[in-house]
Protein backbone atom coordinates (compact mmCIF):
# COMPACT_ATOMS: atom_id res chain seq x y z
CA UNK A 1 3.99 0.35 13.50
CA UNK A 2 2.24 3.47 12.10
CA UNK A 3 1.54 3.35 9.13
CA UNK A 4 -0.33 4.66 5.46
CA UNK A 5 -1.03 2.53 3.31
CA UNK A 6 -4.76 1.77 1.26
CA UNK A 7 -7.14 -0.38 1.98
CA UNK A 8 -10.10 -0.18 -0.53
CA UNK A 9 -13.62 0.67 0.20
CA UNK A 10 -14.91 -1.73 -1.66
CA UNK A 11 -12.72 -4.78 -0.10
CA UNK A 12 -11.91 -4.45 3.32
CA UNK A 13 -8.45 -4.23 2.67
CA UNK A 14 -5.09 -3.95 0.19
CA UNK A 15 -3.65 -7.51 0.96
CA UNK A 16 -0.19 -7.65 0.26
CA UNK A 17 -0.12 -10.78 -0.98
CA UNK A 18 3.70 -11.05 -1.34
CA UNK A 19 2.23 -9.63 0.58
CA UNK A 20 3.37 -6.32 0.97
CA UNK A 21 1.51 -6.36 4.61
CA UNK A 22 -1.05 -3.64 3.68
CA UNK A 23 -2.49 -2.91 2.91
CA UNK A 24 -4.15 -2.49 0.77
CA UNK A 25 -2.61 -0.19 2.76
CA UNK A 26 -1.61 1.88 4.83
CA UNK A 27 1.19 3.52 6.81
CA UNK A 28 2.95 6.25 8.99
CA UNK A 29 6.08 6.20 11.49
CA UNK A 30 7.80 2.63 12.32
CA UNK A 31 7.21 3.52 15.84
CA UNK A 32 5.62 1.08 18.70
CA UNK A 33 3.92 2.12 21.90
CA UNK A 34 5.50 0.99 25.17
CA UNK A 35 2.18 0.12 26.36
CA UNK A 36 -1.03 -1.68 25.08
CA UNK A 37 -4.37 -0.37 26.27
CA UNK A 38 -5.91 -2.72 28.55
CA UNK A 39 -9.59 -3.61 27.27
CA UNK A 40 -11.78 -4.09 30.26
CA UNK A 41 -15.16 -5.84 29.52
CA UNK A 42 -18.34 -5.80 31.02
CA UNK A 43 -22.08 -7.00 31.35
CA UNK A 44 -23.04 -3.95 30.64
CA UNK A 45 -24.68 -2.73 27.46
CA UNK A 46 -21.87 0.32 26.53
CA UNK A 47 -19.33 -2.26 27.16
CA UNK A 48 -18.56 -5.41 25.88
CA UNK A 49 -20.77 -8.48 27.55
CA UNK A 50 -17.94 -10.88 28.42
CA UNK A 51 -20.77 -13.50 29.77
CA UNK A 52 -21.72 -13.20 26.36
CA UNK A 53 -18.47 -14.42 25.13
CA UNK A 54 -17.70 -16.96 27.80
CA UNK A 55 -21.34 -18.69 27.27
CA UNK A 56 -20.42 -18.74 23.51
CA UNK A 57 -17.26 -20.38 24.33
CA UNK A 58 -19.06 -22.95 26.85
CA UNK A 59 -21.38 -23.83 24.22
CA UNK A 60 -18.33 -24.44 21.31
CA UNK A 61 -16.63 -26.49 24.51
CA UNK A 62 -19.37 -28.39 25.89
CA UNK A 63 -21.08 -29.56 22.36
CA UNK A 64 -19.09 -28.77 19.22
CA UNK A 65 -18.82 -32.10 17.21
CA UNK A 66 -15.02 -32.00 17.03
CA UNK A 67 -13.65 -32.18 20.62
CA UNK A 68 -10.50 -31.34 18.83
CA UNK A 69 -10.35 -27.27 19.32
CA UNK A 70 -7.68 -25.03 18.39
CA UNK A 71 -7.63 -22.06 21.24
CA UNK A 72 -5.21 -20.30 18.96
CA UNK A 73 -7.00 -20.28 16.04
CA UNK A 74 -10.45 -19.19 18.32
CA UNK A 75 -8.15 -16.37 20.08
CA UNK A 76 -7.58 -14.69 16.76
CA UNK A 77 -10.37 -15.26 15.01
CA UNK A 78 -12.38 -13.30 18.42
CA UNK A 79 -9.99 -10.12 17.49
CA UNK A 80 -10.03 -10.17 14.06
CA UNK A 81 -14.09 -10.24 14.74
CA UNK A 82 -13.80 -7.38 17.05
CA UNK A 83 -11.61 -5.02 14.67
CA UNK A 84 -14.34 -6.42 11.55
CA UNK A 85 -17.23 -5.21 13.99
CA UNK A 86 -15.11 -1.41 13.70
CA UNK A 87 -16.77 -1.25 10.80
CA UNK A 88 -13.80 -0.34 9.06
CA UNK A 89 -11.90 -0.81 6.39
CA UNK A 90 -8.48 0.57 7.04
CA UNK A 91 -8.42 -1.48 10.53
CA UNK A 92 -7.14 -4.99 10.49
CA UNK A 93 -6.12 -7.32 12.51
CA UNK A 94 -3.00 -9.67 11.36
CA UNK A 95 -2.06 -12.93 12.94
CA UNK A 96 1.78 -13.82 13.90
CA UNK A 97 2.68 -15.13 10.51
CA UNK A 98 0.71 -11.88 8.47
CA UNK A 99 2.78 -9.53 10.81
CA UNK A 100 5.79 -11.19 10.35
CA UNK A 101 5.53 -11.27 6.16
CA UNK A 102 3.86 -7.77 6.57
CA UNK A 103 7.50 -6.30 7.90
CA UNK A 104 9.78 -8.10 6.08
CA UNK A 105 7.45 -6.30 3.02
CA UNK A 106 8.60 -3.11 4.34
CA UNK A 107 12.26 -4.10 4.15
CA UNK A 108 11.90 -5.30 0.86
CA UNK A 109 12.06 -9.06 1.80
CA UNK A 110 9.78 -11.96 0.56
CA UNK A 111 9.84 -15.26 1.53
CA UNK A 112 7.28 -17.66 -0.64
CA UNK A 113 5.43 -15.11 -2.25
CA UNK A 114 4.78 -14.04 -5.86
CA UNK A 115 4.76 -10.28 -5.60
CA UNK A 116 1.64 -8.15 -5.91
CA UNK A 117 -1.01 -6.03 -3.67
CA UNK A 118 -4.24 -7.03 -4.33
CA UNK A 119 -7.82 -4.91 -3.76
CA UNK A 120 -11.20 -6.25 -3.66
CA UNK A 121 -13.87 -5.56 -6.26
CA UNK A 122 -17.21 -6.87 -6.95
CA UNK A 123 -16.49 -10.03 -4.45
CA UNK A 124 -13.15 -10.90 -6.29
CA UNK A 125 -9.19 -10.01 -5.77
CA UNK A 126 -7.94 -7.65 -8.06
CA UNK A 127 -4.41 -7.13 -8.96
CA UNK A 128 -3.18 -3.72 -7.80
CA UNK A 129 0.66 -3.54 -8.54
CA UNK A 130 3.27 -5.85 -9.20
CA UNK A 131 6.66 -5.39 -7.42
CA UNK A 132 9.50 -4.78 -9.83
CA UNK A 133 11.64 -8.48 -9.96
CA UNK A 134 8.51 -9.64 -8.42
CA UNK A 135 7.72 -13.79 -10.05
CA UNK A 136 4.47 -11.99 -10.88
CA UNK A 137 5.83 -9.60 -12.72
CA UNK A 138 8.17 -12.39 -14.72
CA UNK A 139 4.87 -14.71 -15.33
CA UNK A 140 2.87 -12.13 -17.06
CA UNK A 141 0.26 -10.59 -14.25
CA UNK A 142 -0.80 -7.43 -14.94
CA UNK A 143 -2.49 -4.62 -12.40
CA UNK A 144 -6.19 -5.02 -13.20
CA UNK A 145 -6.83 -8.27 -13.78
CA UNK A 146 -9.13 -9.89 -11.74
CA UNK A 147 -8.16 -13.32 -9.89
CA UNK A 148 -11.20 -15.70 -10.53
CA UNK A 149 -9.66 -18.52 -9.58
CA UNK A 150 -6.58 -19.57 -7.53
CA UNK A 151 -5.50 -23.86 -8.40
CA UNK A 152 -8.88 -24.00 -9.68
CA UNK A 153 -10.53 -22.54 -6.19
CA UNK A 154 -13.46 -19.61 -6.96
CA UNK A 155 -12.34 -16.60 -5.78
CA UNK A 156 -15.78 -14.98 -4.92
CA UNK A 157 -16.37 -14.66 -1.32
CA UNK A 158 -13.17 -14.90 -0.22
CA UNK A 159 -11.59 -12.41 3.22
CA UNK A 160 -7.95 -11.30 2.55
CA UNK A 161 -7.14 -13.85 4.89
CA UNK A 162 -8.20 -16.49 3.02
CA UNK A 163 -6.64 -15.21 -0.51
CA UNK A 164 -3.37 -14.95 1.07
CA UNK A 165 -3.56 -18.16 2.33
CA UNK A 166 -4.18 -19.51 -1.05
CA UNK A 167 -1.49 -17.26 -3.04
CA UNK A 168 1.45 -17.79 -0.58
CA UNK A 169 3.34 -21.13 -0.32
CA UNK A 170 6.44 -22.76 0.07
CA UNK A 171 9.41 -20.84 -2.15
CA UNK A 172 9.95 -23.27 -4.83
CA UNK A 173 6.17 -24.23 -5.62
CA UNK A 174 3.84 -22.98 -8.13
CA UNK A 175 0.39 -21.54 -8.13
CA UNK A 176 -1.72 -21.13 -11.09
CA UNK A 177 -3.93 -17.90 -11.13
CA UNK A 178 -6.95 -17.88 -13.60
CA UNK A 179 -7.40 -14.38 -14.38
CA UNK A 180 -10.35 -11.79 -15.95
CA UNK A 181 -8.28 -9.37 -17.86
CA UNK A 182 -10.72 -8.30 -20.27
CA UNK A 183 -14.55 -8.18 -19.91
CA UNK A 184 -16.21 -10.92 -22.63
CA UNK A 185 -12.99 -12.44 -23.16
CA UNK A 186 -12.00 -16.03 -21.97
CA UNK A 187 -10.47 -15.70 -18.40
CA UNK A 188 -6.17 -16.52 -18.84
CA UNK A 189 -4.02 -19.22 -16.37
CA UNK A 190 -1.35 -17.71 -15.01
CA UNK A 191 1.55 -20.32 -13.45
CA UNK A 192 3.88 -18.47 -11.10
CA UNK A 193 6.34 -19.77 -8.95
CA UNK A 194 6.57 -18.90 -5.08
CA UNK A 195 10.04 -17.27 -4.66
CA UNK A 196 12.28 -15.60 -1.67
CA UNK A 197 12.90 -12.16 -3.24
CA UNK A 198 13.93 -8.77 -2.12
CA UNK A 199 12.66 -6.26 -4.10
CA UNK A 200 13.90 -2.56 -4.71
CA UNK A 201 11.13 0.26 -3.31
CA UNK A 202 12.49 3.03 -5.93
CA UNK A 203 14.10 2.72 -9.45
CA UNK A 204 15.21 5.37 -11.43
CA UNK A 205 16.69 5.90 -15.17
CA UNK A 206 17.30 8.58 -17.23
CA UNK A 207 14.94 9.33 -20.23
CA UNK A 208 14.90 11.60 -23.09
CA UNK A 209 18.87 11.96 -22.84
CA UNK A 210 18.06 14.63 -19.06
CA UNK A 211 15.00 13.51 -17.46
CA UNK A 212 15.60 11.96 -14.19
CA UNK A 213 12.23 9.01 -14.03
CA UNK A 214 12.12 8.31 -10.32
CA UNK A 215 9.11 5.44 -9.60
CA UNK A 216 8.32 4.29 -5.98
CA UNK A 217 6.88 1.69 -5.59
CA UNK A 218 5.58 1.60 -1.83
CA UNK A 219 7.00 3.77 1.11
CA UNK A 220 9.11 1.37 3.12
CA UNK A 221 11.98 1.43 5.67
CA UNK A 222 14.47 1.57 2.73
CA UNK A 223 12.85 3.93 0.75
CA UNK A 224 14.97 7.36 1.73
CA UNK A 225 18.21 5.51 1.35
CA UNK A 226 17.36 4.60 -1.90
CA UNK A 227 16.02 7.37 -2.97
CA UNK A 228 19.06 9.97 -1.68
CA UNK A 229 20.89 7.07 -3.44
CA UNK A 230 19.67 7.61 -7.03
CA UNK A 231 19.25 11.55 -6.63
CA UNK A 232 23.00 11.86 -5.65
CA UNK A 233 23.97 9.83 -8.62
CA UNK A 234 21.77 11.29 -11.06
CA UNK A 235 20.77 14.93 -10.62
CA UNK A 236 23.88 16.49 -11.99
CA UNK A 237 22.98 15.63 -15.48
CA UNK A 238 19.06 16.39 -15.42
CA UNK A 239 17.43 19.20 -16.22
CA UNK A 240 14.19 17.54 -14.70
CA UNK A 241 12.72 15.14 -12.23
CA UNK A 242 9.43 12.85 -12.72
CA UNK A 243 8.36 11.21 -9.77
CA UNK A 244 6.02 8.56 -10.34
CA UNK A 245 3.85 7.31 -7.85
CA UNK A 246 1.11 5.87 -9.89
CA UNK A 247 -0.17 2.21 -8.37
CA UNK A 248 1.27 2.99 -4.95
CA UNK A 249 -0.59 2.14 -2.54
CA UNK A 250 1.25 3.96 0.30
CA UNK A 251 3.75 3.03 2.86
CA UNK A 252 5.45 4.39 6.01
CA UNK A 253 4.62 7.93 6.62
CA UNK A 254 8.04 8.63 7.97
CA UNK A 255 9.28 7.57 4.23
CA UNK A 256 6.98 10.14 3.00
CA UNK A 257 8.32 12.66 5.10
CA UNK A 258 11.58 11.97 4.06
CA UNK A 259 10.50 12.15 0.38
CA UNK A 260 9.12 14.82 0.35
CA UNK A 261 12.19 16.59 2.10
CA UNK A 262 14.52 15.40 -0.50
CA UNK A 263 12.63 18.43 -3.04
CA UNK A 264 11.35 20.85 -0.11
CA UNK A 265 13.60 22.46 2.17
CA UNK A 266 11.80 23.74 4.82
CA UNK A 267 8.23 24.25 6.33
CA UNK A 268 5.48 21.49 6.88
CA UNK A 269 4.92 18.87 4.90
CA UNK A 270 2.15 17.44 6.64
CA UNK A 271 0.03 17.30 9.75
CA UNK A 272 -1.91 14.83 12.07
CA UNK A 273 -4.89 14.82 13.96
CA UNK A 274 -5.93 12.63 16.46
CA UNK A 275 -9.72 12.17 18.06
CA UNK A 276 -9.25 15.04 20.49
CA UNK A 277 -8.32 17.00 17.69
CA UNK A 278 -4.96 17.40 18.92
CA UNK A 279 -2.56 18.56 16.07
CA UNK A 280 1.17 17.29 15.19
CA UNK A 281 2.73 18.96 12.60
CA UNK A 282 5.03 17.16 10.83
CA UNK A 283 7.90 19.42 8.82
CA UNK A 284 10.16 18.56 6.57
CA UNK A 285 13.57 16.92 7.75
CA UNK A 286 17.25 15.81 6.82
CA UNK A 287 19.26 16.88 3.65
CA UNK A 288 17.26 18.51 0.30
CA UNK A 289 19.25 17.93 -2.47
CA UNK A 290 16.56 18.63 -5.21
CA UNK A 291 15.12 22.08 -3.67
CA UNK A 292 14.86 23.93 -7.29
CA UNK A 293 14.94 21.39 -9.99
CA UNK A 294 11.50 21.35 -12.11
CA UNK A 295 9.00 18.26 -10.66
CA UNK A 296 6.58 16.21 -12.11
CA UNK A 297 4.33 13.70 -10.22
CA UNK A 298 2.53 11.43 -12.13
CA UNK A 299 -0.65 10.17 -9.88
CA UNK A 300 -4.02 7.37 -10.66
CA UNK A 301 -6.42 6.30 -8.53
CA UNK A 302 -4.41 3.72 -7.07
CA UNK A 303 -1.88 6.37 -5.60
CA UNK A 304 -3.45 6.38 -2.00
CA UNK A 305 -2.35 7.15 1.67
CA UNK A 306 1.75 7.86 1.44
CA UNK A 307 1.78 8.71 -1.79
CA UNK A 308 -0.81 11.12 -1.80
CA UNK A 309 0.44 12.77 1.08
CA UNK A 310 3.27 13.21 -0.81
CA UNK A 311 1.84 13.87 -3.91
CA UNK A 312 -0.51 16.41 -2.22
CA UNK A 313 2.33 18.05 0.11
CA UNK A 314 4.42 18.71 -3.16
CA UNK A 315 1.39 20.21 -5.14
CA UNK A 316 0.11 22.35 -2.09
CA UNK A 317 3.39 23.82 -1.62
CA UNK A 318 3.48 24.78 -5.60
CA UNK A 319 6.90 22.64 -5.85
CA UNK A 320 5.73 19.79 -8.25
CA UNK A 321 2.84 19.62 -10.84
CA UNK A 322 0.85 16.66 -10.66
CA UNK A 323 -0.43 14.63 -14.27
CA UNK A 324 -2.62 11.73 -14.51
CA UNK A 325 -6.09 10.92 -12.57
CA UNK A 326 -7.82 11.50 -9.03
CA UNK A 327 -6.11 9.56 -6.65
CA UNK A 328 -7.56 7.36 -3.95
CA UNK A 329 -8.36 9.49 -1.57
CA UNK A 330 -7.31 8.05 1.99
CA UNK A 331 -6.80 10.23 4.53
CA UNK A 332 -6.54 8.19 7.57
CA UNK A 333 -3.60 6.90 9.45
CA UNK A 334 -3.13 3.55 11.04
CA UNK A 335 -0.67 2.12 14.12
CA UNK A 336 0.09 -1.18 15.01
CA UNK A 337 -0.11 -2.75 18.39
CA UNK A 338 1.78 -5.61 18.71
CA UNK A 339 0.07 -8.62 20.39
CA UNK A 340 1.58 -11.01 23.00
CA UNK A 341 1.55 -13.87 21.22
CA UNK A 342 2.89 -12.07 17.82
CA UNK A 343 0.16 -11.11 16.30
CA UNK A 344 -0.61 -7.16 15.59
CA UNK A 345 -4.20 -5.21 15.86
CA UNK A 346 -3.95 -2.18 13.20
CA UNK A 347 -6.00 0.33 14.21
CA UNK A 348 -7.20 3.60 12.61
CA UNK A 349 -5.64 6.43 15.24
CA UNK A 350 -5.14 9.71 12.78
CA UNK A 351 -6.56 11.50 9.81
CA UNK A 352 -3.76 13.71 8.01
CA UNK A 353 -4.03 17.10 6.57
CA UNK A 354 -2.11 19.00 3.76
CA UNK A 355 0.25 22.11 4.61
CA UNK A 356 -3.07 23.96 3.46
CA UNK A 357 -5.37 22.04 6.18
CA UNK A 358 -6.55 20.44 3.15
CA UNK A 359 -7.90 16.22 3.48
CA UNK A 360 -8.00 13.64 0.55
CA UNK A 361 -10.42 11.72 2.28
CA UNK A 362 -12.82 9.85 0.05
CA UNK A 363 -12.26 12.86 -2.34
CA UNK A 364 -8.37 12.44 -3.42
CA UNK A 365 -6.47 14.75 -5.34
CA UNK A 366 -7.25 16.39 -8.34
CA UNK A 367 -4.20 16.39 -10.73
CA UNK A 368 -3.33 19.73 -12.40
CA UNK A 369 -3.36 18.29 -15.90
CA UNK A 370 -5.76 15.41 -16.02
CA UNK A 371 -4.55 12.75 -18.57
CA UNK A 372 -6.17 9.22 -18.89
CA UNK A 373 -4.34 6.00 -19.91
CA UNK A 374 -6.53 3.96 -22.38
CA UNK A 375 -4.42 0.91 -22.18
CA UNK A 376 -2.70 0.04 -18.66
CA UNK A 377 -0.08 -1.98 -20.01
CA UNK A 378 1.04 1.40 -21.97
CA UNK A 379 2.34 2.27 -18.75
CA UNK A 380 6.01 2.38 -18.38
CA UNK A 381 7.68 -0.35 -17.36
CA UNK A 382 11.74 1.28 -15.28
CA UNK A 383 12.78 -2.05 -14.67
CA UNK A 384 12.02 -3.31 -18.58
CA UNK A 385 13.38 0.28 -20.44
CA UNK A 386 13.32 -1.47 -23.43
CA UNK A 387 9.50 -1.51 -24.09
CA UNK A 388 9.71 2.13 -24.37
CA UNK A 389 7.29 5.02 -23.63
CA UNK A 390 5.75 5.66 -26.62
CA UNK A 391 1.83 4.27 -25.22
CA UNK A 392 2.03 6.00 -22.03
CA UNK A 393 0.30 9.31 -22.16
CA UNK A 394 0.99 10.48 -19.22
CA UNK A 395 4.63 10.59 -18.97
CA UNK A 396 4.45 11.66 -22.43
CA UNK A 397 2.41 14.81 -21.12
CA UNK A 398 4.52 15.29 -17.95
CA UNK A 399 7.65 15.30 -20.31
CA UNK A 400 6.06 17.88 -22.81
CA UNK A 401 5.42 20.13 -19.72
CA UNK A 402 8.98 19.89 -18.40
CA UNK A 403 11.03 23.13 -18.76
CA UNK A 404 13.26 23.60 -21.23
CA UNK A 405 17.06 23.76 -20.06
């Protein structure tokens, strides 16, 4: 599976810990090669020194205390070493039951999770985003806060792995998060129940009587359906459209594609280039049903990889105005080789390019009206209308720059 979604610099990754798969981050076409490289090893010092590993293996064989080994567990932890040893951070390696949660995520589908992506900061899990429906979302978590503890287990130190581990669990059964959500202040328990959930990857509403609110929430294999969905329904009776991809992390590039076809009706949105410096264009495809209608994206720095491509595509091409802060700023593209046994090796292949050649690598992209928000929980909430808009400044700024009718 190719794929864009963000893994952060300062973690190695954007665990999905519903997990989304992810991560962070990271993803491009749903696509799977018919063939895996074969890896040849060798003694010799540009390859790698297989007597190296086979004496290391003797010696665990031979004198390790506990006679009892697990092969499996040795098998992946040698590959997920290898892909660490890459040096970096977009390129994982996920064993059969990571893979497995990691596309159901895609599809929407949970089994025994609680809902959020989470980043690493400072030696600790951070909360990202929160799925909308997610048991997260219902307990009271909110993107920022910083996961200390997880049933009374420091956090510090932990891999992805390892916080996953902890966070997932049988659907039914509770785990209590002990959370940072404001520096000085006493750290908060958070019980949340493990559930099977599906989750939507765009909801939509219409504000201010005509403004069609469109939020995705990752770029998944159901995103364009939903999407054309909502448009269809809805664009008759708006004089506007704001898209906001603010706190997602990213998704299948193919979704983004799509996306960004359903408000551009022809040209590129985006291109590819490999190692050899090969280029593949990628233009915009399918029906457009919102070609004209005024656009507003509303972007942060935790709108990475899919959603910046998109983001960026729509800006570059002068279609949509973007409001809020930098982005991320991930420009790279990963595909996933499936493993024999099930597991998957997600490997950095690609960096991608704007329809003006330009990257958001490590730089992101600058919004055209930059507008802060003091207080994240000011954001607006589509799937709890109720709470209103009134604290979030910037879809309060993207709706005072929407045309009149």
């Amino acid at each position: 599976m190719s794929r864009l979604r963000r893994w952060p610099a300062a973690a190695a990754a954007l665990v999905l810990v519903l997990l989304l798969g992810f991560a962070s981050g990271v993803f491009v076409d749903q696509v799977y090669p018919d063939q895996v490289p074969s890896v040849f090893l060798h003694s010799s010092r540009s390859q790698l020194d297989s007597g190296q590993l086979n004496q290391a293996l003797r010696i665990i064989q031979a004198d390790y205390y506990n006679r009892n080994l697990n092969y499996a567990n040795l098998s992946h932890g040698t590959v997920r070493g290898l892909v660490q040893a890459l040096g970096d951070p977009y390129s994982s390696y996920l064993d059969p039951t990571g893979f497995k949660n990691e596309r159901a995520g895609l599809q929407g589908s949970h089994n025994g999770q609680i809902g959020i992506a989470v980043s690493f900061q400072n030696g600790f899990p951070v909360v990202e985003s929160l799925l909308p429906g997610s048991p997260a979302a219902k307990a009271g978590l909110q993107g920022g806060d910083v996961i200390v503890k997880v049933d009374g287990k420091d956090t510090m130190g932990l891999t992805a792995d390892q916080t996953a581990v902890l966070i997932r669990g049988p659907a039914g059964s509770h785990v209590t998060l002990t959370v940072q959500r404001v520096a000085g202040a006493p750290p908060l328990d958070v019980d949340v129940q493990r559930l099977d959930f599906t989750s939507p990857s765009v909801v939509s509403l219409m504000v201010n009587t005509d403004i069609l609110y469109v939020r995705i929430y990752q770029f998944g294999t159901n995103t364009q359906t939903e999407l054309d969905s909502q448009l269809s329904k809805a664009l008759p009776g708006a004089r506007g459209v704001i898209l906001d991809l603010r706190d997602n992390p990213g998704g299948l590039v193919d979704a983004a594609t799509r996306a960004i076809s359903e408000f551009v009706s022809s040209g590129e949105a985006f291109e590819q280039r490999d190692r050899n410096g090969q280029v593949e264009r990628q233009n915009v495809t399918g029906t457009h049903p919102a070609p004209t209608i005024p656009l507003i994206a509303l972007v942060n720095a935790n709108s990475a990889s899919a959603s910046e491509i998109t983001a960026g595509s729509l800006q570059a091409r002068g279609r949509a105005m973007l409001v809020g802060t930098k982005t991320f700023g991930k420009g790279s593209v990963q595909l996933d080789y499936p493993l024999l046994d099930g597991s998957d090796l997600h490997i950095t292949i690609k960096h991608w390019f704007l329809p003006n050649g330009q990257s958001v690598d490590k730089v992101g992209l600058t919004p055209d009206y930059a507008v802060s928000l003091p207080n994240r929980a000011d954001m607006f909430d589509v799937v709890e209308p109720a709470r209103g808009h009134a604290g979030d400044t910037q879809l309060n700024r993207a709706l005072e720059l929407m045309p009149a009718s």
